[in-house]
C-alpha atoms as a PDB file:
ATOM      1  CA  UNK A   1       0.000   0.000   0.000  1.00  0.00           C
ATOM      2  CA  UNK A   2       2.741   2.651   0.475  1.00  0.00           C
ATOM      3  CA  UNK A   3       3.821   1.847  -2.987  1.00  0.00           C
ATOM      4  CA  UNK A   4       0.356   2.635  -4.526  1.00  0.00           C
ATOM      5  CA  UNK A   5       0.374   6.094  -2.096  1.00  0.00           C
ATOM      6  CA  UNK A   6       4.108   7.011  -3.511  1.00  0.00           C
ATOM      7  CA  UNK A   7       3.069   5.855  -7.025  1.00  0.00           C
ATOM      8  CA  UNK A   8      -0.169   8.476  -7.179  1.00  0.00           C
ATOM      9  CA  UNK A   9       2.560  11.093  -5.868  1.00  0.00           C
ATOM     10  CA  UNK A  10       4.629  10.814  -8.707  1.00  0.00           C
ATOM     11  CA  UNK A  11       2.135  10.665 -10.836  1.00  0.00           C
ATOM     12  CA  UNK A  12       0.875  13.727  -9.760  1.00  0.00           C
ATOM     13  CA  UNK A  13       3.602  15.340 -10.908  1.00  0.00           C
ATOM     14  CA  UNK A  14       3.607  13.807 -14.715  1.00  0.00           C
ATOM     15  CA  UNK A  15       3.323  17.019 -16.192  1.00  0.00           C
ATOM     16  CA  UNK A  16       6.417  17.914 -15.171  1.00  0.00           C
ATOM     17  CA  UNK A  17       8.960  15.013 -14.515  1.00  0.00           C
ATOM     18  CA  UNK A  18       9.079  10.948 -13.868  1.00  0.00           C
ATOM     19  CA  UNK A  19       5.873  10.414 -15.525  1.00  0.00           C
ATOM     20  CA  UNK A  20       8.221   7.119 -17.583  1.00  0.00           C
ATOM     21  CA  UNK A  21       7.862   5.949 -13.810  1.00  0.00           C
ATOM     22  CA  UNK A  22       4.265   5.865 -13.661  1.00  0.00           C
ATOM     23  CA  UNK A  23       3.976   3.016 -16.056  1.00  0.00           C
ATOM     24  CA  UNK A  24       5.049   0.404 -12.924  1.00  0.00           C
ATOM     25  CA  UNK A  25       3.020   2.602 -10.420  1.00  0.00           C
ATOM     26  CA  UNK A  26      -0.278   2.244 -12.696  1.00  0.00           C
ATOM     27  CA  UNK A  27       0.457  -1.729 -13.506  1.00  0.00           C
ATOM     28  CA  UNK A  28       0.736  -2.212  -9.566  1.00  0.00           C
ATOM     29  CA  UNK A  29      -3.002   0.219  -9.210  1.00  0.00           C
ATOM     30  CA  UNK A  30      -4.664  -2.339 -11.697  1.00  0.00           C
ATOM     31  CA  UNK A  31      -3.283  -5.240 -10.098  1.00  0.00           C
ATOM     32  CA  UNK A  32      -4.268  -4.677  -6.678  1.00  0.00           C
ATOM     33  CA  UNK A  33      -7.849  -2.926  -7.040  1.00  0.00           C
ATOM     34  CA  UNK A  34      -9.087  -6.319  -6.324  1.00  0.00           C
ATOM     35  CA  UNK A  35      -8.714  -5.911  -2.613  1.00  0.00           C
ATOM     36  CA  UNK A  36     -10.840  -2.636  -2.678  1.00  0.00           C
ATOM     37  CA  UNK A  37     -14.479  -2.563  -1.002  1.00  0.00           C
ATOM     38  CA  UNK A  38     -16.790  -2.600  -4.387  1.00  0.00           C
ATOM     39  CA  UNK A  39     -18.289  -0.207  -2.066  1.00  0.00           C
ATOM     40  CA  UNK A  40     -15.847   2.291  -2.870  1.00  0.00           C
ATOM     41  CA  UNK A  41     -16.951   2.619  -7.053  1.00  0.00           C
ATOM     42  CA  UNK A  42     -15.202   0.244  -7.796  1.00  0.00           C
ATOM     43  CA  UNK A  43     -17.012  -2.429 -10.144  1.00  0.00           C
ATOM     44  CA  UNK A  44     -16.609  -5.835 -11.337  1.00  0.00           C
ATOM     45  CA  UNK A  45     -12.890  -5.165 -12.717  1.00  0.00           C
ATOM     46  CA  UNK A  46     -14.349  -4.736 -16.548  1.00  0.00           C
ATOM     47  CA  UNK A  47     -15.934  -2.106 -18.620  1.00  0.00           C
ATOM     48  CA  UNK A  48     -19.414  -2.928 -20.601  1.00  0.00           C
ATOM     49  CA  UNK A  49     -19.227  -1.907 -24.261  1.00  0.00           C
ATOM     50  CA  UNK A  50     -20.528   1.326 -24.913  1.00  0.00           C
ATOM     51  CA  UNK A  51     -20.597   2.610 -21.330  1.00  0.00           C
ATOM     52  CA  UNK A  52     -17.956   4.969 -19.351  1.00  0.00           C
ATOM     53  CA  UNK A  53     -14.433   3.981 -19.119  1.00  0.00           C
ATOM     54  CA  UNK A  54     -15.035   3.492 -15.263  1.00  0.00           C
ATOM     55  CA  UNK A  55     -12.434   1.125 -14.036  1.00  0.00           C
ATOM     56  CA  UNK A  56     -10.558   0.694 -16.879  1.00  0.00           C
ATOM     57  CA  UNK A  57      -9.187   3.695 -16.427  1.00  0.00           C
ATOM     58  CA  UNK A  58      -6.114   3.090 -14.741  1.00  0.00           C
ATOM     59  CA  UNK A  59      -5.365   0.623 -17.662  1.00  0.00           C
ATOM     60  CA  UNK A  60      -6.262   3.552 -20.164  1.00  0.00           C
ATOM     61  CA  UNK A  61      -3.770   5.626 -17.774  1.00  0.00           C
ATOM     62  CA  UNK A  62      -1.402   3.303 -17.833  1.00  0.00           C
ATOM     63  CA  UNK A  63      -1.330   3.508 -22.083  1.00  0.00           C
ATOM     64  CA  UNK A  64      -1.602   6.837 -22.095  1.00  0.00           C
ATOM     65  CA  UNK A  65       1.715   7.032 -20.003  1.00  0.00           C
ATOM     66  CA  UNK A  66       4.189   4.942 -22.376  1.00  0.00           C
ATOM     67  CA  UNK A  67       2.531   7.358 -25.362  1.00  0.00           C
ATOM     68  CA  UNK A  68       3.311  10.062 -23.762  1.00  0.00           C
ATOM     69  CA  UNK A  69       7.301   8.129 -22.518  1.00  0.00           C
ATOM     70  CA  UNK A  70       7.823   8.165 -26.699  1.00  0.00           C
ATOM     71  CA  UNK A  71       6.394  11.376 -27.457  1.00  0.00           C
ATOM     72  CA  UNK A  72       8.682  12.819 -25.319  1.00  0.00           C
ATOM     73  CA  UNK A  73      11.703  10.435 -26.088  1.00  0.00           C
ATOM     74  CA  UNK A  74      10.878  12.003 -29.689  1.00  0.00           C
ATOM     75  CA  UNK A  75      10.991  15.320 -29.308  1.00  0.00           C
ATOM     76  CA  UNK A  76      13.834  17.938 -30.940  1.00  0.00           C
ATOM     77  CA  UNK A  77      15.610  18.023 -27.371  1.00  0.00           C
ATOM     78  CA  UNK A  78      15.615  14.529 -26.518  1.00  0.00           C
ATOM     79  CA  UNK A  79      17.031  13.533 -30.155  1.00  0.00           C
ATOM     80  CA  UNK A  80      19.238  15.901 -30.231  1.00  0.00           C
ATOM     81  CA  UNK A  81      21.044  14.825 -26.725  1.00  0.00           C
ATOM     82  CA  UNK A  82      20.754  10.937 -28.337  1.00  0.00           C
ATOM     83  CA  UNK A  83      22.821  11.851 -31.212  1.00  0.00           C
ATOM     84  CA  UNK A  84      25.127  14.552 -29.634  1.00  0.00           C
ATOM     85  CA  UNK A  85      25.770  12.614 -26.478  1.00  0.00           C
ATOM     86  CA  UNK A  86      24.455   9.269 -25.355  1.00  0.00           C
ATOM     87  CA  UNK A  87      25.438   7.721 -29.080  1.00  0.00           C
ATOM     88  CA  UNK A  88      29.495   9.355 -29.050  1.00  0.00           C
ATOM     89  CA  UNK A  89      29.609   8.102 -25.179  1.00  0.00           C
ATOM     90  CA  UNK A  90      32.518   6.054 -24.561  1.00  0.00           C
ATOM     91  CA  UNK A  91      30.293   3.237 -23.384  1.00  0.00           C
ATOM     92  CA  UNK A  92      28.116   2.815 -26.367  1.00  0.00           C
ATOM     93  CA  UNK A  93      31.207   3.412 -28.461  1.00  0.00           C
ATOM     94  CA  UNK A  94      33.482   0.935 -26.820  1.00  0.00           C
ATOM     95  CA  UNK A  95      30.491  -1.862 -25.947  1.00  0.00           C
ATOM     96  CA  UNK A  96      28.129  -1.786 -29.040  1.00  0.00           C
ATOM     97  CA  UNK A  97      29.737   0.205 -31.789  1.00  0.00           C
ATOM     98  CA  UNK A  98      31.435   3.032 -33.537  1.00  0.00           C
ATOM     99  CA  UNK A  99      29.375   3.165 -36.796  1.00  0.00           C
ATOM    100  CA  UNK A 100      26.909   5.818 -36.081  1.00  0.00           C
ATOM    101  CA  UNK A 101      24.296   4.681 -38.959  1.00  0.00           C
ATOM    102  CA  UNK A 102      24.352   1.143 -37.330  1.00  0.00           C
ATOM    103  CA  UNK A 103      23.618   2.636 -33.371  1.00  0.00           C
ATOM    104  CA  UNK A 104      20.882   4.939 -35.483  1.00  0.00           C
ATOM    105  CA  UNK A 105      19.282   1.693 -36.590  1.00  0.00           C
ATOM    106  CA  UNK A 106      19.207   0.052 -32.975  1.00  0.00           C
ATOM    107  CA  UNK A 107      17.586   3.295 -31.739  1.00  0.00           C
ATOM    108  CA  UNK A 108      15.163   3.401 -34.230  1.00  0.00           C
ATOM    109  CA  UNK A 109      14.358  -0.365 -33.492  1.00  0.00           C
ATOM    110  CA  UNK A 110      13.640   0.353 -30.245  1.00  0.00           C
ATOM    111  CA  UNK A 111      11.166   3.288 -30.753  1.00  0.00           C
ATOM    112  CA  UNK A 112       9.371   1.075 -33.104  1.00  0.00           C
ATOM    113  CA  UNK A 113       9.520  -1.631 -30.599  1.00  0.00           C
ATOM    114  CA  UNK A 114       7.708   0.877 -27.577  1.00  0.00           C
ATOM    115  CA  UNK A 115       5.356   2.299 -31.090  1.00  0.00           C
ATOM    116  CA  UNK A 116       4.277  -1.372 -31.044  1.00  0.00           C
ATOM    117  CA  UNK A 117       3.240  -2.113 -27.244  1.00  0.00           C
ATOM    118  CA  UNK A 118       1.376   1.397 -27.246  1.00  0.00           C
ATOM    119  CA  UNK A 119      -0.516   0.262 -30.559  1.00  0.00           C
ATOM    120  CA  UNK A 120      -1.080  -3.313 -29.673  1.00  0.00           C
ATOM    121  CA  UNK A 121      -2.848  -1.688 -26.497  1.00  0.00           C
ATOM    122  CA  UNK A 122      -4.785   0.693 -28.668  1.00  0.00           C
ATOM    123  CA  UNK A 123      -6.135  -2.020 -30.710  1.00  0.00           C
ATOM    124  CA  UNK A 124      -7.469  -4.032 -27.484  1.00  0.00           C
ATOM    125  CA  UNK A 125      -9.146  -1.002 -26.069  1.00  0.00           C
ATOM    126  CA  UNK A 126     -10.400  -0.330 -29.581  1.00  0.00           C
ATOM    127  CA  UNK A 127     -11.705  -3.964 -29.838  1.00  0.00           C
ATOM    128  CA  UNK A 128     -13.879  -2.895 -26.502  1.00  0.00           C
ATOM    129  CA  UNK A 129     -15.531  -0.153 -28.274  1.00  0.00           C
ATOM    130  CA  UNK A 130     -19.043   0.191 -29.011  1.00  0.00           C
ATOM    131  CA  UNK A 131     -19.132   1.350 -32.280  1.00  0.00           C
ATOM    132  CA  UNK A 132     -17.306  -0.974 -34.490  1.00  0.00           C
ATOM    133  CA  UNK A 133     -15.360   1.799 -36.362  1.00  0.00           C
ATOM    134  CA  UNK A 134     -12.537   1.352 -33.376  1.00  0.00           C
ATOM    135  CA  UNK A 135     -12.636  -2.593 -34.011  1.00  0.00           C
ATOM    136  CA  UNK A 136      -9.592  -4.355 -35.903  1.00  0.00           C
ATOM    137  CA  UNK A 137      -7.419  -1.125 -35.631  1.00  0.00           C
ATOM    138  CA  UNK A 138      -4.373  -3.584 -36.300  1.00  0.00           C
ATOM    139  CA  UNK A 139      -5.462  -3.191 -40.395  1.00  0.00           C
ATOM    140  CA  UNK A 140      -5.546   0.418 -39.927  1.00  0.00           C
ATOM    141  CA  UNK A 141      -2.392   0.980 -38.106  1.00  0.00           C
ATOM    142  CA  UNK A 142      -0.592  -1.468 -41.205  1.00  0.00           C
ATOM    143  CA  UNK A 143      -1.732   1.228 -43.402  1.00  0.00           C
ATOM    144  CA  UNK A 144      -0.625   4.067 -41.560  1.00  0.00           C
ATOM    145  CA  UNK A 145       2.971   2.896 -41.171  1.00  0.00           C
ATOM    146  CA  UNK A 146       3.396   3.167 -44.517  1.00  0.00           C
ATOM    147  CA  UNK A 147       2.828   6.221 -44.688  1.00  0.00           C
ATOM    148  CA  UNK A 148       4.976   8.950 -45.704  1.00  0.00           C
ATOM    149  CA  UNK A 149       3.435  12.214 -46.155  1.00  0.00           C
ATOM    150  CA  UNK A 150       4.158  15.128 -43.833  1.00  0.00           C
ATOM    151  CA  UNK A 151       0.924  16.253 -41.620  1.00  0.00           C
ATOM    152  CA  UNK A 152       2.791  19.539 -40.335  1.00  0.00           C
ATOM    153  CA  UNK A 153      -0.221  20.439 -38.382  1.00  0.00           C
ATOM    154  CA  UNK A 154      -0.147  17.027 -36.868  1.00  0.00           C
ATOM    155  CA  UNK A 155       2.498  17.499 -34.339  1.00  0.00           C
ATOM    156  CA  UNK A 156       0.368  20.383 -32.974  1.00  0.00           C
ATOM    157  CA  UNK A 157      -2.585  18.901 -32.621  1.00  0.00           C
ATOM    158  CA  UNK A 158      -1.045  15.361 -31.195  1.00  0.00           C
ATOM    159  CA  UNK A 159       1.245  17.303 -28.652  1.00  0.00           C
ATOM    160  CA  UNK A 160      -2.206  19.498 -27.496  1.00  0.00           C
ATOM    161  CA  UNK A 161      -4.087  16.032 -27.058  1.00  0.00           C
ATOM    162  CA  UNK A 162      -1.571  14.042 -25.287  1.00  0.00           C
ATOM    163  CA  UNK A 163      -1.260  17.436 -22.757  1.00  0.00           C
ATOM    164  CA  UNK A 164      -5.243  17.206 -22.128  1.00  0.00           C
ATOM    165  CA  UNK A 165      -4.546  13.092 -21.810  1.00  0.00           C
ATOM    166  CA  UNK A 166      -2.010  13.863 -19.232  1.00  0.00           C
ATOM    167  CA  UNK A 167      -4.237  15.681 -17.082  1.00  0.00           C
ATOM    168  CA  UNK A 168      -6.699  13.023 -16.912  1.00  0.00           C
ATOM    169  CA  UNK A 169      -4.080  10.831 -16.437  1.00  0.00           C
ATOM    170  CA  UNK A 170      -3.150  12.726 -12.865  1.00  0.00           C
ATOM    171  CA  UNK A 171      -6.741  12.692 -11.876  1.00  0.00           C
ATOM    172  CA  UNK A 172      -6.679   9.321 -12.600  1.00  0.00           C
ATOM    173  CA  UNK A 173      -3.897   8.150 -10.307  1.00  0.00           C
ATOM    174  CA  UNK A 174      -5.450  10.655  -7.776  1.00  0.00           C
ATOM    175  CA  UNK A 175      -8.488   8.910  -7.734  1.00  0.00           C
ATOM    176  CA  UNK A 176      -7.143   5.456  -6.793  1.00  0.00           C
ATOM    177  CA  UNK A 177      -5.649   7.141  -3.773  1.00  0.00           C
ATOM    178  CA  UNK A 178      -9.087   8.338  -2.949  1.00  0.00           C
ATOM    179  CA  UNK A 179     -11.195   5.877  -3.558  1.00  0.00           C
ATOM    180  CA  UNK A 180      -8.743   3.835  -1.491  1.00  0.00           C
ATOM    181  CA  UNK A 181      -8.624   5.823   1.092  1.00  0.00           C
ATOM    182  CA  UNK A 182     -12.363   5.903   0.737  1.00  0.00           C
ATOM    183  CA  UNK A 183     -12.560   2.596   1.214  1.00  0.00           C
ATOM    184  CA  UNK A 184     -10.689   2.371   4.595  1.00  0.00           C
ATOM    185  CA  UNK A 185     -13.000   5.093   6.108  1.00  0.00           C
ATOM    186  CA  UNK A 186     -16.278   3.180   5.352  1.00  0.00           C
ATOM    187  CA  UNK A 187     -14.842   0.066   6.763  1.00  0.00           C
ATOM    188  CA  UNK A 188     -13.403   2.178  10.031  1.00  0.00           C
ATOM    189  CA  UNK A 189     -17.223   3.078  10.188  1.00  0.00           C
ATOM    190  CA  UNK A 190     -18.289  -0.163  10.179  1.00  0.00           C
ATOM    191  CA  UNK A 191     -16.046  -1.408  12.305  1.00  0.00           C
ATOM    192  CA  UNK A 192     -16.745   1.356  14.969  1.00  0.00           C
ATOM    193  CA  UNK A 193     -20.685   0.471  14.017  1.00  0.00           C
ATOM    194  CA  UNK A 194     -19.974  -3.063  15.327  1.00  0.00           C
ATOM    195  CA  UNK A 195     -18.301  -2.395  18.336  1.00  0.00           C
ATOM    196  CA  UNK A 196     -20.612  -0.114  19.616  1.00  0.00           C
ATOM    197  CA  UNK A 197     -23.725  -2.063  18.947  1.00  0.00           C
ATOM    198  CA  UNK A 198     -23.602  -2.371  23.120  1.00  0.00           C
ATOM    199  CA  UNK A 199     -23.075   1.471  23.497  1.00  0.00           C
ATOM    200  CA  UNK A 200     -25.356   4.008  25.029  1.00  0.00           C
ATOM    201  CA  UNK A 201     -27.355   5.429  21.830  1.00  0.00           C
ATOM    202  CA  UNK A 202     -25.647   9.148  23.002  1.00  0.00           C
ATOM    203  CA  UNK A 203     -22.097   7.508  22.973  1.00  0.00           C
ATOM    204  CA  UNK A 204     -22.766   5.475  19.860  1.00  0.00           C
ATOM    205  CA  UNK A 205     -24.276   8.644  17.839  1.00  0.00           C
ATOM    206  CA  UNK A 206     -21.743  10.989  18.785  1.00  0.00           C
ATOM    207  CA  UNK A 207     -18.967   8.621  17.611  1.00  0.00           C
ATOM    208  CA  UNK A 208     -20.302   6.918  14.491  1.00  0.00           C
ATOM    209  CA  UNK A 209     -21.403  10.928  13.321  1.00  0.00           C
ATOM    210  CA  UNK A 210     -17.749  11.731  13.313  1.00  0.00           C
ATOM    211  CA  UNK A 211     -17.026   8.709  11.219  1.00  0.00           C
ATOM    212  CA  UNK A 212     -20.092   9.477   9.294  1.00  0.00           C
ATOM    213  CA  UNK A 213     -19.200  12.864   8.269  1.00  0.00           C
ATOM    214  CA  UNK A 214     -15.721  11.913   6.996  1.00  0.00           C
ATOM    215  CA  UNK A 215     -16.935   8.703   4.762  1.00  0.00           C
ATOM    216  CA  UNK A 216     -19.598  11.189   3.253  1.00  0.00           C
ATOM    217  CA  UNK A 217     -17.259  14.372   2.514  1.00  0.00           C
ATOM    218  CA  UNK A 218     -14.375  11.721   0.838  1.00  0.00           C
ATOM    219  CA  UNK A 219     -17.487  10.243  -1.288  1.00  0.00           C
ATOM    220  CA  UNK A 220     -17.795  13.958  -2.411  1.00  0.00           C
ATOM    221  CA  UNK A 221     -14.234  14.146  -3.010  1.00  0.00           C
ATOM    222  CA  UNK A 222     -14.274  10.896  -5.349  1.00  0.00           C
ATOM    223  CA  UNK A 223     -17.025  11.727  -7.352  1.00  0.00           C
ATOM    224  CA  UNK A 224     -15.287  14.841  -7.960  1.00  0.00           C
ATOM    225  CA  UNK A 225     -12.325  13.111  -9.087  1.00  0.00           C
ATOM    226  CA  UNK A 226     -14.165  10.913 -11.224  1.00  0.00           C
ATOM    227  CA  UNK A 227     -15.967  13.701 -13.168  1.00  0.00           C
ATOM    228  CA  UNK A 228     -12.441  15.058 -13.813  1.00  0.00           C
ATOM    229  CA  UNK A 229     -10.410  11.477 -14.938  1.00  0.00           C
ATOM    230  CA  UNK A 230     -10.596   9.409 -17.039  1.00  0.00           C
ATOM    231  CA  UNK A 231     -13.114   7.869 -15.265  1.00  0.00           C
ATOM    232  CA  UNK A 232     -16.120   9.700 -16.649  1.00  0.00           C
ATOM    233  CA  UNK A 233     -14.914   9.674 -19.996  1.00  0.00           C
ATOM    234  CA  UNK A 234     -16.569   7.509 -22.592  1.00  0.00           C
ATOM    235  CA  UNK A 235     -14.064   5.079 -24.286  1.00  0.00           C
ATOM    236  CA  UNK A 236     -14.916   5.829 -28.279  1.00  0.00           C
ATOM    237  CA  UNK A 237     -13.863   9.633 -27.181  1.00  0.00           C
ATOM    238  CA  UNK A 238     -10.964   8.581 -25.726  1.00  0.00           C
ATOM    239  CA  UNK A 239     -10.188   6.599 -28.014  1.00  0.00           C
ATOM    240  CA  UNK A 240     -10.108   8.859 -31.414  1.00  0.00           C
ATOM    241  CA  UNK A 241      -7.419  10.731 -29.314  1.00  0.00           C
ATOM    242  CA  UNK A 242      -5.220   7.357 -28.756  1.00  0.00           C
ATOM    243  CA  UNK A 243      -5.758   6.933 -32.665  1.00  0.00           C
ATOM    244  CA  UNK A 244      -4.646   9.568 -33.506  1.00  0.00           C
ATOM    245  CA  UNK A 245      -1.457  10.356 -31.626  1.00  0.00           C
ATOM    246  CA  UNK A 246      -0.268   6.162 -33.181  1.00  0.00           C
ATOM    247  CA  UNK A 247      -0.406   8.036 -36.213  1.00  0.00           C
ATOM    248  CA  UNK A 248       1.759  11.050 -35.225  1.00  0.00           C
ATOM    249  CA  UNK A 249       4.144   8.900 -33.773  1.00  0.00           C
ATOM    250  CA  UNK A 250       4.547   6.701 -37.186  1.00  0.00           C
ATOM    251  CA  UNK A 251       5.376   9.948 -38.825  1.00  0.00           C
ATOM    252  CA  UNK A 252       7.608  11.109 -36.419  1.00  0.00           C
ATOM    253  CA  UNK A 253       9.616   8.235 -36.032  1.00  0.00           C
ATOM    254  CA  UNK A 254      10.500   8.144 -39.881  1.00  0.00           C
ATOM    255  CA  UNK A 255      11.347  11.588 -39.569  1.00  0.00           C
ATOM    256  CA  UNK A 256      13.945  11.534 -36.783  1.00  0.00           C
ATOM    257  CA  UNK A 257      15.116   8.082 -38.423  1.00  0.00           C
ATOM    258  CA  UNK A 258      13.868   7.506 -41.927  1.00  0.00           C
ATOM    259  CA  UNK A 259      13.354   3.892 -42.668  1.00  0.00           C
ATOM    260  CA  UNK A 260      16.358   2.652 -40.183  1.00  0.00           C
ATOM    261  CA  UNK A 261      15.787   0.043 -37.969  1.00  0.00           C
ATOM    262  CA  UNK A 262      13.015  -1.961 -39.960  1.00  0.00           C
ATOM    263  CA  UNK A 263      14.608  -5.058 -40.538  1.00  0.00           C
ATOM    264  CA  UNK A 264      16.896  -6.516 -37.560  1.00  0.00           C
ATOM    265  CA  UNK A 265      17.307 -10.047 -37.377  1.00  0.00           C
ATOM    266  CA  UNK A 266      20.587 -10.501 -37.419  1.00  0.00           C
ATOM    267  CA  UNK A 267      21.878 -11.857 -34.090  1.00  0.00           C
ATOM    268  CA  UNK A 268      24.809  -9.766 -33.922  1.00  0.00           C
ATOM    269  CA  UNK A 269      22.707  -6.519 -34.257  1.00  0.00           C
ATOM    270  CA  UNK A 270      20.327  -8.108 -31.660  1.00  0.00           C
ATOM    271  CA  UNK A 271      23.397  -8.423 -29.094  1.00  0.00           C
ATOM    272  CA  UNK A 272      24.456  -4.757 -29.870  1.00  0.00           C
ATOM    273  CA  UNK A 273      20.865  -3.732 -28.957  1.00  0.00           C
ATOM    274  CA  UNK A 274      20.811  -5.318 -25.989  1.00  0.00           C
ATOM    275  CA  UNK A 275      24.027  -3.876 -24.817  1.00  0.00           C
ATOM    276  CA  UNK A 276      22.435  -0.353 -25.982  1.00  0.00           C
ATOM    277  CA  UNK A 277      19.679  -0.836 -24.227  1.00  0.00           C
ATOM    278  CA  UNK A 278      21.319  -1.777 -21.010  1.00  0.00           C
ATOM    279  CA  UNK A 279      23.390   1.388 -21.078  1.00  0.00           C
ATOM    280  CA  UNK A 280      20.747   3.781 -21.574  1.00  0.00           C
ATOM    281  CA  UNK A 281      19.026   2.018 -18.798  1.00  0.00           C
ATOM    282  CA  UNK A 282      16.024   1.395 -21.462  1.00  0.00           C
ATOM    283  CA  UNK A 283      14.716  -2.643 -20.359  1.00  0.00           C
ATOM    284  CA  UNK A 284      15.595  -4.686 -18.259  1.00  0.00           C
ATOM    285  CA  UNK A 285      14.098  -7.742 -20.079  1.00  0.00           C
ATOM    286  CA  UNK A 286      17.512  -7.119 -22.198  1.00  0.00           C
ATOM    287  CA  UNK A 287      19.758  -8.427 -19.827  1.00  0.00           C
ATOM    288  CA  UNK A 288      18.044 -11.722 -19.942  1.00  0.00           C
ATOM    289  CA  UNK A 289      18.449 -11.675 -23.997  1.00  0.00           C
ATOM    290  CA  UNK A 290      21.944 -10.549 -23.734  1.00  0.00           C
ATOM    291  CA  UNK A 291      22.641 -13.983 -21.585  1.00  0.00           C
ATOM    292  CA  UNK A 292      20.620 -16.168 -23.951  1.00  0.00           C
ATOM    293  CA  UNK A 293      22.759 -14.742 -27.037  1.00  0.00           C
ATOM    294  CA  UNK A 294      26.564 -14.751 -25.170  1.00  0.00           C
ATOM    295  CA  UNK A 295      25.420 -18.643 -24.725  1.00  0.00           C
END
């Protein structure tokens, strides 16, 4: 529990910095909502088609986080430091390689590589939609990737969304806090309820209305919450946003690296990755790969 109360802290703060570390902190809120009082809000642990987001929120959250993660891994600043400094470090140089067009191809593997996950997840929230536009996104998405043709009003318009996104994203992790917290005041109540069953009916109304009091003013505070997440959202709006920022990032990632990285299969290259990878601190999963391959 104190990891969910310090993971809603830094997610409060994803408009400014760690929001890449809200990605574990919003896997460990949809893991563990199970032990929550349904009393709370919370529901059966699935959306109906067609209805609000409600509690799939946090995985919504979660989605919008790692978009966001490669937006920003994208933009002018963050390329610029990858090619300026983290690629002519003496680590990658001396571990992975010297030939700058071969570390621009491992790079632009991996942003394809995160582009997948945050698509694949589209497509499954898509598949839960309603209207059956959002279905079978995967055919869509094929189409997109290839692609070319500048949308210069795009980046605009995708960096705007993903801003508004991020908001509802810190409601969102705010809200689990609450409604937990929420959820530990109703069962103080009826706890305290219980144990003074054998109480004087002064004694017993005096301390239950305290208890009272606080359960009703954090039920206020949670519905407000939930009007301003991405709790009360409705998934088809949610998702034309998602849509479209998949197709932003196509486009940007064959600007900042053309068609590099497509094609990797070669087991050397793979090794190289790895190594990348486990310099810039990128996945752990690679250090597992990079013991399979040295084998």
């Amino acid at each position: 529990m104190q990891q969910v109360s310090e993971v809603s802290s830094i997610l409060g703060r994803a408009g400014t910095v760690g929001l890449g570390k809200a990605v574990d902190v919003l896997d460990t809120l949809g893991s563990s909502m199970t032990n929550l009082n349904p009393s709370s809000g919370f529901g059966s642990g699935a959306t109906t088609k067609g209805n609000k987001i409600s509690i799939l929120a946090f995985e919504v959250a979660n989605t919008i986080v790692k978009g966001c993660n490669l937006m920003r891994a994208l933009s002018r600043e963050s390329v610029k430091h990858l090619k300026e400094v983290v690629l002519h470090s003496e680590g990658v140089q001396n571990l992975v390689a010297k030939d700058m067009d071969e570390l621009l191809k491992i790079a632009a593997a991996d942003k394809r590589e995160e582009l997948k996950v945050f698509s694949t997840e589209v497509i499954r929230f898509g598949n839960r939609c309603k209207d059956p536009q959002w279905h079978n996104l995967d055919r869509y998405f094929d189409k997109v990737s290839s692609e070319r043709t500048p949308q210069h009003h795009l980046k605009e318009e995708a960096e705007s969304v993903m801003q508004k996104l991020v908001t509802c994203v810190q409601y969102t992790a705010e809200l689990y806090h609450e409604m937990h917290a929420l959820d530990r005041f109703e069962q103080d109540y009826q706890r305290k309820q219980q144990e003074e069953d054998g109480s004087s009916v002064a004694q017993r109304g005096e301390s239950l209305h305290i208890l009272k009091q606080e359960v009703k003013s954090q039920q206020k505070h949670v519905k407000s919450l939930k009007k301003k997440s991405l709790w009360s959202k409705n998934l088809e709006e949610v998702m034309e946003k998602l849509v479209d920022i998949v197709h932003f990032l196509h486009l940007e990632i064959h600007n900042t690296f053309g068609c590099s990285g497509n094609k990797l299969c070669d087991y050397c290259v793979l090794y190289k990755t790895c190594m990348l990878l486990q310099i810039l601190g990128c996945c752990v999963v690679c250090h597992f790969f990079t013991f399979l391959l040295v084998r």
